[in-house]
Protein backbone atom coordinates (compact mmCIF):
# COMPACT_ATOMS: atom_id res chain seq x y z
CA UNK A 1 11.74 9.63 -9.00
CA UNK A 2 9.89 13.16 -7.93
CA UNK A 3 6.90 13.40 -6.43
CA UNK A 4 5.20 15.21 -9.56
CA UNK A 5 6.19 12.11 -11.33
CA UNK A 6 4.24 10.05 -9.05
CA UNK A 7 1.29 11.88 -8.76
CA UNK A 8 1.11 11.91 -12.52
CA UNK A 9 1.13 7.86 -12.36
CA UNK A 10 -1.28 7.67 -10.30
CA UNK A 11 -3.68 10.24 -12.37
CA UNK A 12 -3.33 7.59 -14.94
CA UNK A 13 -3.83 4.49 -13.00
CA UNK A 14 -6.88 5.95 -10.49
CA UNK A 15 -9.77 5.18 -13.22
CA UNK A 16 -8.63 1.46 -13.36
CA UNK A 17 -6.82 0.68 -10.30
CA UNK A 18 -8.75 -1.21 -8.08
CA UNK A 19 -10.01 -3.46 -11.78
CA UNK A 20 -5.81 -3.94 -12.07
CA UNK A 21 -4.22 -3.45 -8.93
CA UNK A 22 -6.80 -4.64 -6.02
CA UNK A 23 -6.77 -8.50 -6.38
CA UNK A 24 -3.48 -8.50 -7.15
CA UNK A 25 -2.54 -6.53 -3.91
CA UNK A 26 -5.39 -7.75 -1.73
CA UNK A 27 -3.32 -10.31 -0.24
CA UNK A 28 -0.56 -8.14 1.45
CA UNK A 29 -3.19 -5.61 2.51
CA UNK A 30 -4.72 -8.87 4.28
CA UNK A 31 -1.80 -9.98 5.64
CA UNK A 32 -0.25 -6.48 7.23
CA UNK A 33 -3.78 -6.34 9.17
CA UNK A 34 -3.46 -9.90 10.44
CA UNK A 35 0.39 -9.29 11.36
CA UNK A 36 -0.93 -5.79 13.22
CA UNK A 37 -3.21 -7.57 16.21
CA UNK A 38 -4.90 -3.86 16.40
CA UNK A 39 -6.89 -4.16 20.14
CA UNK A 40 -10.13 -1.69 20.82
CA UNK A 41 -9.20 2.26 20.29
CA UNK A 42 -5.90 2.12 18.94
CA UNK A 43 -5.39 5.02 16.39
CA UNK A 44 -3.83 3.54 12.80
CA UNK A 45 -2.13 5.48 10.33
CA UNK A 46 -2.59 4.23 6.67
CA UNK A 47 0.40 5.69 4.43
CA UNK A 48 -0.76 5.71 0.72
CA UNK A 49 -3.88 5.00 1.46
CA UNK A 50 -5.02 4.99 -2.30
CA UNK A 51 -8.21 4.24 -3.16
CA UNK A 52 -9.24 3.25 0.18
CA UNK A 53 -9.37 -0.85 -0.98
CA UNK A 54 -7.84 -1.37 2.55
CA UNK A 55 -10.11 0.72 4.80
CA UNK A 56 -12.77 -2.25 4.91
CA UNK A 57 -10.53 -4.68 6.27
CA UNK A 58 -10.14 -2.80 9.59
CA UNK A 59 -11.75 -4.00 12.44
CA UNK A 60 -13.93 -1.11 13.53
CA UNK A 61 -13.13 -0.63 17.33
CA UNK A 62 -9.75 1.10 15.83
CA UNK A 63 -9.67 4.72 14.54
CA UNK A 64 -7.87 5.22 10.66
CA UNK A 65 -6.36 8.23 9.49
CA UNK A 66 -4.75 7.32 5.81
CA UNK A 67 -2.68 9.39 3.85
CA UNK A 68 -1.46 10.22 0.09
CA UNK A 69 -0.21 12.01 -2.63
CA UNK A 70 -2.85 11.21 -5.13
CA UNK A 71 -5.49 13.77 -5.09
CA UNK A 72 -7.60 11.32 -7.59
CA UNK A 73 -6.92 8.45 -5.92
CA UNK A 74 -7.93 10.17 -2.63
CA UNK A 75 -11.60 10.85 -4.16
CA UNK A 76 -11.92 7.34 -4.82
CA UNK A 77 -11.35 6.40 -1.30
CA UNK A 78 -13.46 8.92 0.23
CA UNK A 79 -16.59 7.77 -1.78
CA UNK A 80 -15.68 3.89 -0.76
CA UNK A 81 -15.87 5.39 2.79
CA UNK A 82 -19.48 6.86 2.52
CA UNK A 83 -20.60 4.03 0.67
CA UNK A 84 -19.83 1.38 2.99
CA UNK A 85 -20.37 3.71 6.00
CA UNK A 86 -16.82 3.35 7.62
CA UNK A 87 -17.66 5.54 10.69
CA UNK A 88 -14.04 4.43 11.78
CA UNK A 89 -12.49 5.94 9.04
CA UNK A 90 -10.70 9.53 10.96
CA UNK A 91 -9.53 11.48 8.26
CA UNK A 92 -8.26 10.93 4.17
CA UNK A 93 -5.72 13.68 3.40
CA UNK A 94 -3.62 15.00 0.72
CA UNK A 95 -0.55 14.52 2.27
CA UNK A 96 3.38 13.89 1.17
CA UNK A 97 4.28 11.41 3.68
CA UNK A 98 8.26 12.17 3.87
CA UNK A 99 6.84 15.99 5.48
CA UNK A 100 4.03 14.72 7.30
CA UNK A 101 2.13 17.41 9.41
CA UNK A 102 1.21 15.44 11.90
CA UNK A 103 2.61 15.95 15.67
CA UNK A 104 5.03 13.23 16.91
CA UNK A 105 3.92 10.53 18.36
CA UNK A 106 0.73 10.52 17.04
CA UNK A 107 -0.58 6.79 16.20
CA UNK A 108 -0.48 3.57 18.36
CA UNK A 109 0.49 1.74 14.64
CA UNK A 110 1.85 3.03 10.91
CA UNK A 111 1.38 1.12 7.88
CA UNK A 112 2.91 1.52 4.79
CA UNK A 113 1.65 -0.74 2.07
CA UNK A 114 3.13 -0.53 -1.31
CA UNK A 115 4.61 2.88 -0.93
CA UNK A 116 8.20 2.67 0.03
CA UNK A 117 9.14 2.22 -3.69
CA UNK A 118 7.66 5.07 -4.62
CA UNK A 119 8.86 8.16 -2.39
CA UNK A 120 12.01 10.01 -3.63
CA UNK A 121 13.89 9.64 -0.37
CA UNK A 122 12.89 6.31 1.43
CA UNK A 123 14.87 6.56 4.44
CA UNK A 124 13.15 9.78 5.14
CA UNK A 125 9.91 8.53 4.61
CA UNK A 126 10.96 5.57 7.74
CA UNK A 127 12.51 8.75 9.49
CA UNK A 128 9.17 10.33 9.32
CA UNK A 129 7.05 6.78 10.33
CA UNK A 130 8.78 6.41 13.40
CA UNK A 131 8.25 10.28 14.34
CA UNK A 132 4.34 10.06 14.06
CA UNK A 133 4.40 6.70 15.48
CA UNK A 134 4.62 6.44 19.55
CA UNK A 135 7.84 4.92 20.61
CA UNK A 136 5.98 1.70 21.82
CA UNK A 137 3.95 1.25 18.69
CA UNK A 138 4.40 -0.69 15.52
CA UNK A 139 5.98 -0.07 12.31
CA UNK A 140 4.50 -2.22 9.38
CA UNK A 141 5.46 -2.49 5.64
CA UNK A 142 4.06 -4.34 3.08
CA UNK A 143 6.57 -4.07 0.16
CA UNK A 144 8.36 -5.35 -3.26
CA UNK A 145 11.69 -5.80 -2.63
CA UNK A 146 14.61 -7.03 -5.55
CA UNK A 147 14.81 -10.26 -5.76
CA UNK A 148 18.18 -12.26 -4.82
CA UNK A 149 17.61 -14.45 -7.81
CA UNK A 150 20.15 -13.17 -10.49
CA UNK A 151 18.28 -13.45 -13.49
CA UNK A 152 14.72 -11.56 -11.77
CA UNK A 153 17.45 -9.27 -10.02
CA UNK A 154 18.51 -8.26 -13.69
CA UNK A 155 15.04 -7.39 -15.02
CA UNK A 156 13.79 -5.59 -11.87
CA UNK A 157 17.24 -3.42 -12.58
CA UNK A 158 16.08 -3.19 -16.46
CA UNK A 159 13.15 -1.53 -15.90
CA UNK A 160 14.38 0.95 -13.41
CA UNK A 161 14.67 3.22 -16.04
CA UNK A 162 10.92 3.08 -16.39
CA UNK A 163 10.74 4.15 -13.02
CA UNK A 164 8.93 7.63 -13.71
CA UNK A 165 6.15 5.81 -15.93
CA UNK A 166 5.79 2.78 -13.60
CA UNK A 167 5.09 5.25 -10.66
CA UNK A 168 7.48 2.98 -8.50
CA UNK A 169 10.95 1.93 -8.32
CA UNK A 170 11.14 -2.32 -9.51
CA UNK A 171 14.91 -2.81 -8.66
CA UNK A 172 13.89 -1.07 -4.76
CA UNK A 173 16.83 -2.14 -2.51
CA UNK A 174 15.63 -2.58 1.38
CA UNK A 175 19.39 -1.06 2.55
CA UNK A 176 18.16 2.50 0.65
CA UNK A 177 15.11 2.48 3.30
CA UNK A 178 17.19 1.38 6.57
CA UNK A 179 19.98 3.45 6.02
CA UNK A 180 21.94 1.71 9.23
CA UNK A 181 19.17 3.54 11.11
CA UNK A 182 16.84 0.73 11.93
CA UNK A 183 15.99 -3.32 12.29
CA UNK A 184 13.95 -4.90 9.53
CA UNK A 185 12.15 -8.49 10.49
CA UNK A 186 10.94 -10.02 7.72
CA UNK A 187 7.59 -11.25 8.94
CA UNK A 188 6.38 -13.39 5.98
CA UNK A 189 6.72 -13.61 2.05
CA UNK A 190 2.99 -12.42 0.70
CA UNK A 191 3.77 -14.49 -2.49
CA UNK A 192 7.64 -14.13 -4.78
CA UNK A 193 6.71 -10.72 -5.35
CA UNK A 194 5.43 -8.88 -1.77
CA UNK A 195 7.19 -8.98 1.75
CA UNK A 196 5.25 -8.38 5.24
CA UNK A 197 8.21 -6.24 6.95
CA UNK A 198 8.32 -4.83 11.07
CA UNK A 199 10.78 -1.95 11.56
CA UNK A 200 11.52 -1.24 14.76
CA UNK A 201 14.35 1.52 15.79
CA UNK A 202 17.83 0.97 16.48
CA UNK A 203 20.92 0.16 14.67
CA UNK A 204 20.57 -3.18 13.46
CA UNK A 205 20.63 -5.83 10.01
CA UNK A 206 17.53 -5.35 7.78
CA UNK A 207 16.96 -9.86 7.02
CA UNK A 208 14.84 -10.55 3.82
């Protein structure tokens, strides 16, 4: 899947995603900020940001800086922002998150929620995570992830070839994101469909 193909995907869902997507997705953004602990001036970086449905949640001692591809989706969060006055909020920019400009090293903690099966190249995008992210901070992802079940297994791999007009990949493998390059602990199952993920670096055996 190429990242025109996503942005187009998300042009179609921005005028109806937080009606669709937001309750059905509040609970992982929910759980992610529980599993983070953030303490007083820690500096978060929010990859595929979206609409911004997240950006409340954040305690507001902690600075945010979120990220995405979606220039319509990105004008939905920025408006959320100056309604609800989220002085906290850094910076929303148009940004492809496997070539992220920022410098290394950047952010205290990274959070990816619901983006992993969407980037052409996931193991780049973790490549690029841990590069902004300093070497003692955290690594969260909040993620679908195919099912073990064999019958679920075989319609997640059915509508792969959907991919393009889904906007995300439904048969997404957790091995095509680790590569052998990193440790996954599972942290806790959202519901059957979403996974609360830690990656931390080093050669190690992603666990579902």
């Amino acid at each position: 899947m190429q990242i025109e193909s996503v942005k187009a995907a998300y042009r179609r869902y921005a005028a109806v995603y937080d009606a669709v997507f937001g309750p059905v997705l509040q609970p992982g953004r929910k759980a992610v900020l529980q599993a983070l602990r953030l303490r007083p001036g820690e500096r978060v970086l929010e990859v595929g940001v979206g609409t911004g449905l997240s950006l409340p949640l954040y305690p507001r001692d902690v600075t945010i800086t979120g990220i995405d591809v979606s220039r319509e989706m990105l004008e939905k969060a920025r408006s959320r922002v100056a309604r609800q006055r989220l002085a906290n909020v850094e910076a929303l920019l148009e940004m492809d998150a496997e070539r992220m400009s920022f410098a290394d090293a950047s952010f205290d903690k990274v959070v990816a929620m619901y983006v992993v099966s969407v980037v052409p190249e996931p193991a780049r995008l973790l490549a690029e995570l841990h590069r902004v992210c300093k070497p003692q901070g955290d690594i969260f992802i909040v993620n679908h992830v195919r099912s073990s079940n064999p019958v679920v297994g075989a319609v997640e791999k059915s509508l792969a070839r959907f991919s393009d007009q889904l906007g995300f990949h439904p048969d997404f493998e957790l091995h095509s994101l680790v590569n052998g390059s990193a440790r996954v602990e599972h942290i806790s199952n959202v519901n059957f469909f979403w996974k609360v993920m830690r990656v931390r670096n080093g050669i190690g055996t992603a666990h579902r």
